[in-house]
N, C-alpha and C. Protein backbone atom coordinates (compact mmCIF):
# COMPACT_ATOMS: atom_id res chain seq x y z
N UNK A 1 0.82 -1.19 0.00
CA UNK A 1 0.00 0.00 0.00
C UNK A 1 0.86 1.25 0.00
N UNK A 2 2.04 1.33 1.01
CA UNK A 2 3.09 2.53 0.93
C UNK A 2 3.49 2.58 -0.31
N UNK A 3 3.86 1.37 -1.08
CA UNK A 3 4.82 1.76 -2.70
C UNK A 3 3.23 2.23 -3.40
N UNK A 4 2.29 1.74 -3.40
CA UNK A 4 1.34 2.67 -3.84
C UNK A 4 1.55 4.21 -4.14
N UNK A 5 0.97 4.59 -3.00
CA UNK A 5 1.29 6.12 -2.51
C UNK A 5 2.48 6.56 -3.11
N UNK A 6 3.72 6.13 -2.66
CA UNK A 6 4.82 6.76 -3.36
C UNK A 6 4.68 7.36 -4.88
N UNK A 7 4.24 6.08 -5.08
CA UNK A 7 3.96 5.82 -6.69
C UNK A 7 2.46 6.93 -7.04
N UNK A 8 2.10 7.15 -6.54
CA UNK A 8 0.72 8.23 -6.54
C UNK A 8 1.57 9.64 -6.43
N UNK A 9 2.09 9.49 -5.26
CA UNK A 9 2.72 10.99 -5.18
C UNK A 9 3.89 11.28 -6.12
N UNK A 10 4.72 10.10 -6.75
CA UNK A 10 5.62 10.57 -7.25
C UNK A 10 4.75 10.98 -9.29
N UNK A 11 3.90 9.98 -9.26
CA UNK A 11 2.98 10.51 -10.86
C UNK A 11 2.19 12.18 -10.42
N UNK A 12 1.76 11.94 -9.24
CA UNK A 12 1.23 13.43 -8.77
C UNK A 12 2.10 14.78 -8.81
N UNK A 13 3.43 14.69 -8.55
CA UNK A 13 4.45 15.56 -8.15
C UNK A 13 4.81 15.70 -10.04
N UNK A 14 4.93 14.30 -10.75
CA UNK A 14 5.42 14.82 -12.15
C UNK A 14 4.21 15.50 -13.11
N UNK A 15 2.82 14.94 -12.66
CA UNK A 15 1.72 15.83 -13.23
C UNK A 15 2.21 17.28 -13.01
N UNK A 16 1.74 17.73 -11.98
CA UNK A 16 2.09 19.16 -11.45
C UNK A 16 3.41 20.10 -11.75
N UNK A 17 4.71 19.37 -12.29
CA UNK A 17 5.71 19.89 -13.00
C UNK A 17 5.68 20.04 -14.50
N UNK A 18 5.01 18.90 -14.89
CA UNK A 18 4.93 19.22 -16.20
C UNK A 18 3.81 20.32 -16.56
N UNK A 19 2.79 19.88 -16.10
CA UNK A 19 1.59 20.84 -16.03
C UNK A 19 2.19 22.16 -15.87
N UNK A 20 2.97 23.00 -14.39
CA UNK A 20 3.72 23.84 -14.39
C UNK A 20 4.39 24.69 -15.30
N UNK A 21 4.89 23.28 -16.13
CA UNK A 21 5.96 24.38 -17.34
C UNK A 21 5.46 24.41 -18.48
N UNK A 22 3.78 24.00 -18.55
CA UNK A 22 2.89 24.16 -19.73
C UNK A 22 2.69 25.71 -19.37
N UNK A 23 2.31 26.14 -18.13
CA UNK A 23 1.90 27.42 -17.86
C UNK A 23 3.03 28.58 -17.91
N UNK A 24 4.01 28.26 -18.55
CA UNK A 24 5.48 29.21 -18.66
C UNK A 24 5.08 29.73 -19.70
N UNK A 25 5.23 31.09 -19.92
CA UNK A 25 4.71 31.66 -21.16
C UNK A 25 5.70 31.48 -22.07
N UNK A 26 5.42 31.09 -23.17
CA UNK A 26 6.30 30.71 -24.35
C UNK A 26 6.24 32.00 -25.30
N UNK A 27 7.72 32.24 -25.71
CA UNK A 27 8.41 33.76 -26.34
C UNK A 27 7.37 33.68 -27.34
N UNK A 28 7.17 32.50 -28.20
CA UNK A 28 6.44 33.10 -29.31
C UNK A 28 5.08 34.09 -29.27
N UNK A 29 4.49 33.83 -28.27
CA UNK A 29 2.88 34.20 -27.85
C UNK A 29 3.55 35.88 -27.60
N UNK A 30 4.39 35.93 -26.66
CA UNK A 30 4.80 37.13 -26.49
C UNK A 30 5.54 38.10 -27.63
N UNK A 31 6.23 37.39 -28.08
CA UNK A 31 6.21 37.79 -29.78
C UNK A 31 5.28 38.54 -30.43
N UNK A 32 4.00 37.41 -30.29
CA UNK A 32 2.87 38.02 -30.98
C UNK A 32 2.45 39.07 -30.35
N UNK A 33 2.18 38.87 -29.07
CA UNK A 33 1.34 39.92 -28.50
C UNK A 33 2.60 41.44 -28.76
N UNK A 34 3.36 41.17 -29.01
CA UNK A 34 4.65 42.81 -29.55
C UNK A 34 4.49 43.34 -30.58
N UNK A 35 4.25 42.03 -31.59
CA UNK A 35 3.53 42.38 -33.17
C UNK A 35 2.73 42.91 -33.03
N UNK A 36 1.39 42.88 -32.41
CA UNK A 36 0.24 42.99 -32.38
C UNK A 36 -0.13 44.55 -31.60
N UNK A 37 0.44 44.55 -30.36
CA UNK A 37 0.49 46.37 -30.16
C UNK A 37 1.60 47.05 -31.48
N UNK A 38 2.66 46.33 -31.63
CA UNK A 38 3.00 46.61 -33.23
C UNK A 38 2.22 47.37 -34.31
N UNK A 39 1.44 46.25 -34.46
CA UNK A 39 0.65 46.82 -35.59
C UNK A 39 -0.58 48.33 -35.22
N UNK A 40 -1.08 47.64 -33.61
CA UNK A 40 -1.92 49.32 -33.64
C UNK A 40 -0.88 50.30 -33.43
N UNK A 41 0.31 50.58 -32.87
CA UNK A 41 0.99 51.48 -32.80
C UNK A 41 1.56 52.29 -34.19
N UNK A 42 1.61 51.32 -35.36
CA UNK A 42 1.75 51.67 -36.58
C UNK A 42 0.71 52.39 -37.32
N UNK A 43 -0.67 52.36 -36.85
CA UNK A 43 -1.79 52.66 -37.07
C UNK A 43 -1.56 54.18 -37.18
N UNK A 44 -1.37 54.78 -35.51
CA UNK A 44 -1.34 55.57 -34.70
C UNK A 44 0.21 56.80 -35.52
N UNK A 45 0.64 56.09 -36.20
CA UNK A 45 1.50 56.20 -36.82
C UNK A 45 0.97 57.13 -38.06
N UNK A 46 0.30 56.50 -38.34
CA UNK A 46 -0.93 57.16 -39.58
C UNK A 46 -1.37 58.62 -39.67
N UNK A 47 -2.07 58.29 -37.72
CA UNK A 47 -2.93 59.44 -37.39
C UNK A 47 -2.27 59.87 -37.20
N UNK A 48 -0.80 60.26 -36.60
CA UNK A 48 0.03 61.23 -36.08
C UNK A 48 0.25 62.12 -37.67
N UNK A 49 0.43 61.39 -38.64
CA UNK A 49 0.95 62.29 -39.71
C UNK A 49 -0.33 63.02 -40.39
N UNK A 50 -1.14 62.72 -40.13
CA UNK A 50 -2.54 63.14 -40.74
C UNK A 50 -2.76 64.86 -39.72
N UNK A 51 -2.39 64.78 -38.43
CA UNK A 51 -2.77 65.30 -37.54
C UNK A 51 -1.37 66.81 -37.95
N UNK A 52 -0.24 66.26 -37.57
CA UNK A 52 1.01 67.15 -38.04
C UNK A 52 0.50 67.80 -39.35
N UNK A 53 0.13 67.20 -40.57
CA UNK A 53 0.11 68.01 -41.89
C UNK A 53 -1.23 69.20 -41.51
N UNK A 54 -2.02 68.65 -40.98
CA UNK A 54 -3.00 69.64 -40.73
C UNK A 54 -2.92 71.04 -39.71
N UNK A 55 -1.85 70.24 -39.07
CA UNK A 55 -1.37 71.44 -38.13
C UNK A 55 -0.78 72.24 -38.57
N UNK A 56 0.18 71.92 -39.39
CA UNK A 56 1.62 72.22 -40.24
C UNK A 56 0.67 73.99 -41.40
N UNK A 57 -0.55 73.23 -41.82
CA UNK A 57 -1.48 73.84 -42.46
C UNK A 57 -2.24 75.00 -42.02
N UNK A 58 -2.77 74.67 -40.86
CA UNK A 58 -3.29 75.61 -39.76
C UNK A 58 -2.28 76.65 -39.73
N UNK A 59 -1.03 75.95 -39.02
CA UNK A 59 0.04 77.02 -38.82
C UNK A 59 0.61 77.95 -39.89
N UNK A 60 0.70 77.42 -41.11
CA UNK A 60 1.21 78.24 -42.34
C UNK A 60 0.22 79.19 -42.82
N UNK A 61 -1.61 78.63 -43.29
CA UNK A 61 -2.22 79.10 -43.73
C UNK A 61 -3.12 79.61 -43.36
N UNK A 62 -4.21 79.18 -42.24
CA UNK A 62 -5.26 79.03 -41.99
C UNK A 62 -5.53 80.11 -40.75
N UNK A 63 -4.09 80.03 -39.65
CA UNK A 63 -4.48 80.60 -38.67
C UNK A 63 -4.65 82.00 -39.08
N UNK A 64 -4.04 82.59 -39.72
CA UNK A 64 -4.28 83.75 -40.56
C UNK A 64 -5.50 84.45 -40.86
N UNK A 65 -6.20 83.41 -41.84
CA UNK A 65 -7.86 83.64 -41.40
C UNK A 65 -8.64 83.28 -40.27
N UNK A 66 -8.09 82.32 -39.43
CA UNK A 66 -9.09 82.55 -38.37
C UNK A 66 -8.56 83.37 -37.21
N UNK A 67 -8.05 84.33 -37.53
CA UNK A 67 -7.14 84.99 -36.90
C UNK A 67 -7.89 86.57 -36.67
N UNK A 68 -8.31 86.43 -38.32
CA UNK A 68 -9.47 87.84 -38.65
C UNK A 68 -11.10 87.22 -38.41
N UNK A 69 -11.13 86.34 -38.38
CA UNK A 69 -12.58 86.31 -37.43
C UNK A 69 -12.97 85.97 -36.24
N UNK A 70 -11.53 86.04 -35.91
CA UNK A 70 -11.92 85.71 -34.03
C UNK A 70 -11.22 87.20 -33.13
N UNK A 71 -11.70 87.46 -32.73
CA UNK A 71 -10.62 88.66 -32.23
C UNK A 71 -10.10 87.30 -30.70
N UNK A 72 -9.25 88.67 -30.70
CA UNK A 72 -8.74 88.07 -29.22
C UNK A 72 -7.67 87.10 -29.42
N UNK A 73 -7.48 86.35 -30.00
CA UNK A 73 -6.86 85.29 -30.47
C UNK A 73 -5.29 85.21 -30.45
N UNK A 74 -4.29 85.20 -29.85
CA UNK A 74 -2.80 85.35 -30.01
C UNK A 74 -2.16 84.79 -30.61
N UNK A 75 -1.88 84.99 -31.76
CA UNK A 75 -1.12 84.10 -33.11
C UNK A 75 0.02 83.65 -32.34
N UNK A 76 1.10 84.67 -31.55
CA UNK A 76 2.00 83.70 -31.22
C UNK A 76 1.90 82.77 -30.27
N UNK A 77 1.12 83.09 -29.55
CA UNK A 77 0.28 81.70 -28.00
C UNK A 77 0.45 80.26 -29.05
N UNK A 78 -0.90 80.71 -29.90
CA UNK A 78 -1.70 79.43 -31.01
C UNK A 78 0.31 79.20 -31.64
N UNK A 79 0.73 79.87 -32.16
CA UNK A 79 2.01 79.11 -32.91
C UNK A 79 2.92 78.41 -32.36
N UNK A 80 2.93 78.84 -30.47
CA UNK A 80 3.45 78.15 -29.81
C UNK A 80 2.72 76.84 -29.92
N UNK A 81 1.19 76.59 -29.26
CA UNK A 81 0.56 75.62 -28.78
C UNK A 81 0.70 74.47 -30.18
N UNK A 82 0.85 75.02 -31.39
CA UNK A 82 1.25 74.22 -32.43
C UNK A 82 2.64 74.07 -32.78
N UNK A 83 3.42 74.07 -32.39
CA UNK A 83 4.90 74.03 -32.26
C UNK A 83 4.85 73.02 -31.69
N UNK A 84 4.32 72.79 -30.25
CA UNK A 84 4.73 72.02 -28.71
C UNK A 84 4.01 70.69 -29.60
N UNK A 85 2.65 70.58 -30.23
CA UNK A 85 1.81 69.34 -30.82
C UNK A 85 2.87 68.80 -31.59
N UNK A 86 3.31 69.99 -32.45
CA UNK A 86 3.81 68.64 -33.66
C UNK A 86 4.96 68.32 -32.75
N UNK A 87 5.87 69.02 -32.08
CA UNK A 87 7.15 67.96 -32.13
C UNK A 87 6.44 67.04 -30.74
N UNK A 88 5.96 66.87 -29.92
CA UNK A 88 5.19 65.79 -29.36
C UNK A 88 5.11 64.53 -30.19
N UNK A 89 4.21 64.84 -31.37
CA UNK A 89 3.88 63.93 -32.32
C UNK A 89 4.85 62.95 -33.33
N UNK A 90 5.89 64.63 -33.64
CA UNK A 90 7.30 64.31 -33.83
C UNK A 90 8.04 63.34 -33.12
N UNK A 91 7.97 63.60 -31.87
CA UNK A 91 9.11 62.75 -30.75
C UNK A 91 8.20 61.30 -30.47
N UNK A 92 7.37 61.41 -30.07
CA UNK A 92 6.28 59.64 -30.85
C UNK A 92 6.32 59.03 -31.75
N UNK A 93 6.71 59.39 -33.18
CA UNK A 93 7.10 59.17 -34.29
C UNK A 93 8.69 58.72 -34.38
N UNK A 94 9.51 59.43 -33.74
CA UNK A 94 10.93 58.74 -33.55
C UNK A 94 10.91 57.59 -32.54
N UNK A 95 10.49 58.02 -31.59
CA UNK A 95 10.74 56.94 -30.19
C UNK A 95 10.00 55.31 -31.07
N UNK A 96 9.35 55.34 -31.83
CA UNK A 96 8.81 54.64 -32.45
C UNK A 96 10.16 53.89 -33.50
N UNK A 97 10.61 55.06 -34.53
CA UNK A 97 11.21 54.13 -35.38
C UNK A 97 12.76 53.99 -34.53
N UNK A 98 12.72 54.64 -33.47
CA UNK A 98 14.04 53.92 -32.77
C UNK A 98 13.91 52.66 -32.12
N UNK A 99 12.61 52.37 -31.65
CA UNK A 99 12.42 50.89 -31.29
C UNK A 99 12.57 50.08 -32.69
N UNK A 100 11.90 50.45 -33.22
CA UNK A 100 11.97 49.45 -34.62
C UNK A 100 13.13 49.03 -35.03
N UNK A 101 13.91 49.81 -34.61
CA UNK A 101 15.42 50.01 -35.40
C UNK A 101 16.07 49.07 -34.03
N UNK A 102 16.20 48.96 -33.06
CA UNK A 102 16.27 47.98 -32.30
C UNK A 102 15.65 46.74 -32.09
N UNK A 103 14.57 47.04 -32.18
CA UNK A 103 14.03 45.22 -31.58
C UNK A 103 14.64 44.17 -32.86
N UNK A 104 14.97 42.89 -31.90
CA UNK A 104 15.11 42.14 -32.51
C UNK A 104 14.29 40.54 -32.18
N UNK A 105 12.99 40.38 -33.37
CA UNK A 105 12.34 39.54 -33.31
C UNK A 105 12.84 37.96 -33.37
N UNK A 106 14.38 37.78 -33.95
CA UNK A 106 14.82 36.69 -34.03
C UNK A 106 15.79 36.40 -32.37
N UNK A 107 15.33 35.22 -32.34
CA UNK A 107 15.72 34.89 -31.16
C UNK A 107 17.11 34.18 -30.83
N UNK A 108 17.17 33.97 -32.09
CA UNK A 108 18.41 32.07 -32.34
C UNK A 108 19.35 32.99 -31.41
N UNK A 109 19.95 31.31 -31.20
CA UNK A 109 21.37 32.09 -29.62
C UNK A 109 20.46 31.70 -28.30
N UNK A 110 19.35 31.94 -28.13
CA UNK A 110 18.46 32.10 -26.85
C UNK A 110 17.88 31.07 -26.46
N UNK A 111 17.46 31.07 -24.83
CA UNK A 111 16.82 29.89 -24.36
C UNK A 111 15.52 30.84 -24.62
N UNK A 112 14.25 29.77 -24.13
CA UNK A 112 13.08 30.11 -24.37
C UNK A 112 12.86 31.31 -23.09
N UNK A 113 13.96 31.08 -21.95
CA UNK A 113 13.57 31.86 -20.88
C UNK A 113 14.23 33.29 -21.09
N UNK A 114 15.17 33.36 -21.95
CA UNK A 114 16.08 34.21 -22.14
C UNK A 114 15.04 35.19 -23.11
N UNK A 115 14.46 34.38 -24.08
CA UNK A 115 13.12 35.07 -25.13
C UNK A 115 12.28 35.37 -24.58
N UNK A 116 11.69 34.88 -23.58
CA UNK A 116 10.54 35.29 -22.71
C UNK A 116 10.81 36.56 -21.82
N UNK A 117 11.72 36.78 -21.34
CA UNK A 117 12.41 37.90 -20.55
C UNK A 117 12.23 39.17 -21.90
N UNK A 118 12.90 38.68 -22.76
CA UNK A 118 13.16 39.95 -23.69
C UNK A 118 12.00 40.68 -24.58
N UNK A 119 11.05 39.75 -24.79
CA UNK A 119 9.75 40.57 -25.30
C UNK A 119 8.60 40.71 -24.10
N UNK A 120 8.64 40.14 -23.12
CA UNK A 120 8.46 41.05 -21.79
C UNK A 120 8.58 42.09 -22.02
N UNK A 121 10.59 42.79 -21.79
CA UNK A 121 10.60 43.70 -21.97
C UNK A 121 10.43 44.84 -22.87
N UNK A 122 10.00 44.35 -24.38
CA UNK A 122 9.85 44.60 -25.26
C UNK A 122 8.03 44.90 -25.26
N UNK A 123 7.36 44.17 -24.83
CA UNK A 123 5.99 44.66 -24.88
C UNK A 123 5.67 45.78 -23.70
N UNK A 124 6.71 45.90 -22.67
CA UNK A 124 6.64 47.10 -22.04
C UNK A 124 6.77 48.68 -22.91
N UNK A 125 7.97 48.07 -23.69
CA UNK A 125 8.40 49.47 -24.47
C UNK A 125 7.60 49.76 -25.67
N UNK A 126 6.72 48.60 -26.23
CA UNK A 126 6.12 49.37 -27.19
C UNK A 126 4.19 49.61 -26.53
N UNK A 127 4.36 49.11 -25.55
CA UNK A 127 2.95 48.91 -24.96
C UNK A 127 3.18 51.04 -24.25
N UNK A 128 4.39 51.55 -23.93
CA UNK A 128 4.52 52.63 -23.28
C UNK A 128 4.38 53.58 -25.00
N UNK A 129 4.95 53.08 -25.76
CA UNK A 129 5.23 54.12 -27.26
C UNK A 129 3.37 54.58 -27.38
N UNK A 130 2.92 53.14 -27.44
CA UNK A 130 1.05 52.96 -27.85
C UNK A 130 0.86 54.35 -26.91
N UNK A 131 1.13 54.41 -25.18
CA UNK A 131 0.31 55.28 -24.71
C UNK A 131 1.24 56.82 -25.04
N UNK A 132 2.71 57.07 -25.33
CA UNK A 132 2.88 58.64 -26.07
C UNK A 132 1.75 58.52 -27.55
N UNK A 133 2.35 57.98 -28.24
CA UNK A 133 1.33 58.12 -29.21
C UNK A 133 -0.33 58.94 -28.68
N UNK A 134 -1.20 58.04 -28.20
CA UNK A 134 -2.22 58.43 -27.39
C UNK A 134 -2.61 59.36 -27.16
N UNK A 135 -1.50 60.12 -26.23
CA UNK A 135 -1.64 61.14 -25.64
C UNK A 135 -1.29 62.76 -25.95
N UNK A 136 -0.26 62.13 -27.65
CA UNK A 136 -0.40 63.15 -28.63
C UNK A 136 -0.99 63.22 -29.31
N UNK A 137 -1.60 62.28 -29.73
CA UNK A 137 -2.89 62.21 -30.97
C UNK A 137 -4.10 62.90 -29.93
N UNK A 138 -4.32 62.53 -28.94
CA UNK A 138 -5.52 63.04 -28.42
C UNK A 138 -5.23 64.36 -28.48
N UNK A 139 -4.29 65.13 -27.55
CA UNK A 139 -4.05 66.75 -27.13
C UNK A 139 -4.12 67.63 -29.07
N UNK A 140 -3.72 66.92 -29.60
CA UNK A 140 -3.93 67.25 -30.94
C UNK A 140 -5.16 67.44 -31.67
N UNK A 141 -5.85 66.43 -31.72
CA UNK A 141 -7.40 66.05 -31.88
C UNK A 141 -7.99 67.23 -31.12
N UNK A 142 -7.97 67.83 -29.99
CA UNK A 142 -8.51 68.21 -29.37
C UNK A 142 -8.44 69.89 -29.88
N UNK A 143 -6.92 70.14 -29.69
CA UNK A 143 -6.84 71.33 -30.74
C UNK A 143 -7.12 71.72 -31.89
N UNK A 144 -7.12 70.62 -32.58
CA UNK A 144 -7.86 71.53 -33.90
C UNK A 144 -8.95 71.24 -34.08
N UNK A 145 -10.00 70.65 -33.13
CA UNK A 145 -11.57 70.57 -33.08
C UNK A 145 -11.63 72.36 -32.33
N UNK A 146 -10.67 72.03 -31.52
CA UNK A 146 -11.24 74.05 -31.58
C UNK A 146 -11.41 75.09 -32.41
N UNK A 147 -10.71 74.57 -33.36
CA UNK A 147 -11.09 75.29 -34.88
C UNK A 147 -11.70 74.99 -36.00
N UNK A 148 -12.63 73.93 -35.07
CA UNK A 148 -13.76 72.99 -36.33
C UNK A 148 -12.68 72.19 -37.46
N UNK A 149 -11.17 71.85 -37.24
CA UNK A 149 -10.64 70.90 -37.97
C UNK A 149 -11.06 70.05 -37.56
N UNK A 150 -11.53 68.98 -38.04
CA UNK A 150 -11.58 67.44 -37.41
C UNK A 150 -10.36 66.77 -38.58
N UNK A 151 -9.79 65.93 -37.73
CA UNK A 151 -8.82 64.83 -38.25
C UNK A 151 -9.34 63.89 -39.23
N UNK A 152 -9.10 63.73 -40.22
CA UNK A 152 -9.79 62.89 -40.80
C UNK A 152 -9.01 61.53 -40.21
N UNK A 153 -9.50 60.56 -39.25
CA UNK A 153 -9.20 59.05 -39.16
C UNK A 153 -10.17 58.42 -39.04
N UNK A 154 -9.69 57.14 -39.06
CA UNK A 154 -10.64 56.03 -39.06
C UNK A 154 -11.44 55.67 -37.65
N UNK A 155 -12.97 56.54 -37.92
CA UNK A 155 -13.89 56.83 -36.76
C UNK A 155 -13.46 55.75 -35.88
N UNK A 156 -13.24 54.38 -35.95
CA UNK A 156 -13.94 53.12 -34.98
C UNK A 156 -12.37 53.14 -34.76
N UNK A 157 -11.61 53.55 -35.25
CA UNK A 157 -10.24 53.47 -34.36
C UNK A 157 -9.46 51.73 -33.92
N UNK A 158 -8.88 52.11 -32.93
CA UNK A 158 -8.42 50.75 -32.59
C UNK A 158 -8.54 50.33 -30.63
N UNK A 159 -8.92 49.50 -30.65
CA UNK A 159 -8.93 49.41 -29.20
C UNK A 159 -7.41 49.21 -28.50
N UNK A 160 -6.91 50.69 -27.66
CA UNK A 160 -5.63 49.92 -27.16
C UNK A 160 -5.70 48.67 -25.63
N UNK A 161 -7.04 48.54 -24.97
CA UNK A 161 -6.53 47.39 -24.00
C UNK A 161 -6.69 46.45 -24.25
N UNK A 162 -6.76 46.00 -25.51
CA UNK A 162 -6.57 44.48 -26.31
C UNK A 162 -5.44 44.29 -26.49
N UNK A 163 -5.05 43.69 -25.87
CA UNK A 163 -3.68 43.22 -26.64
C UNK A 163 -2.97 42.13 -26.86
């Protein structure tokens, strides 16, 4: 009856290890999930340049006329407040292709734990790019709806807490 048991606990103890290192997250999944804020961050990528040319526009052409139908209005305030957007948008746009220009999706050389560590850290850094992006596209969006620009993007957007 004792070699039983042994024999129970020792198939029990190897269930639970193997089982264990089923639940180790494997690099590739994490891979994906890097691709995958990847790809909406590339999106965002889109809107940033859609948002800059219009500003870029505002600032060269436009504020001019709405300059003569608004009184009050401080061209150099507004040229500042569009200065500070684009290079925001600007500096989201680099921090972007400087990751790109770093990450490296191939793993060879590496253990699986060594890959798992590194797009960890890698879905931190582009999961942080997703929220600059964000937070310049929005402050942007927001400014030139004050001047009845709307951005032209794609209404339904992208969900960033999917990931």
């Amino acid at each position: 009856m004792k070699k039983l048991n042994v024999k129970a606990a020792v198939a029990l103890l190897l269930f639970f290890v193997i089982g264990g290192c089923k639940n180790e997250p494997g690099y590739k999944q994490l891979r994906q999930q890097v691709m995958d804020v990847h790809d909406k961050v590339m999106a965002d990528g889109e809107r940033a340049v859609k948002n800059k040319m219009i500003l870029d526009t505002l600032s060269q052409e436009k504020l001019k006329d709405i300059v003569l139908s608004k009184t009050g209005l401080d061209t150099l305030e507004e040229q500042k407040k569009i200065k500070f957007l684009v290079s925001s948008l600007d500096k989201a746009d680099n921090d972007m292709m400087d990751w790109m220009h770093d990450f490296q999706p191939d793993i060879e050389g590496k253990s699986n734990e060594e890959a798992v560590k590194y797009f960890q850290e890698e879905l931190v850094k582009i999961n942080n790019l997703d929220k600059r992006y964000q937070t310049a596209i929005h402050e942007s969006d927001v400014y030139l709806q004050k001047f009845g620009l709307k951005p032209e993007h794609d209404e339904q957007g992208h969900d960033h807490t999917k990931h």
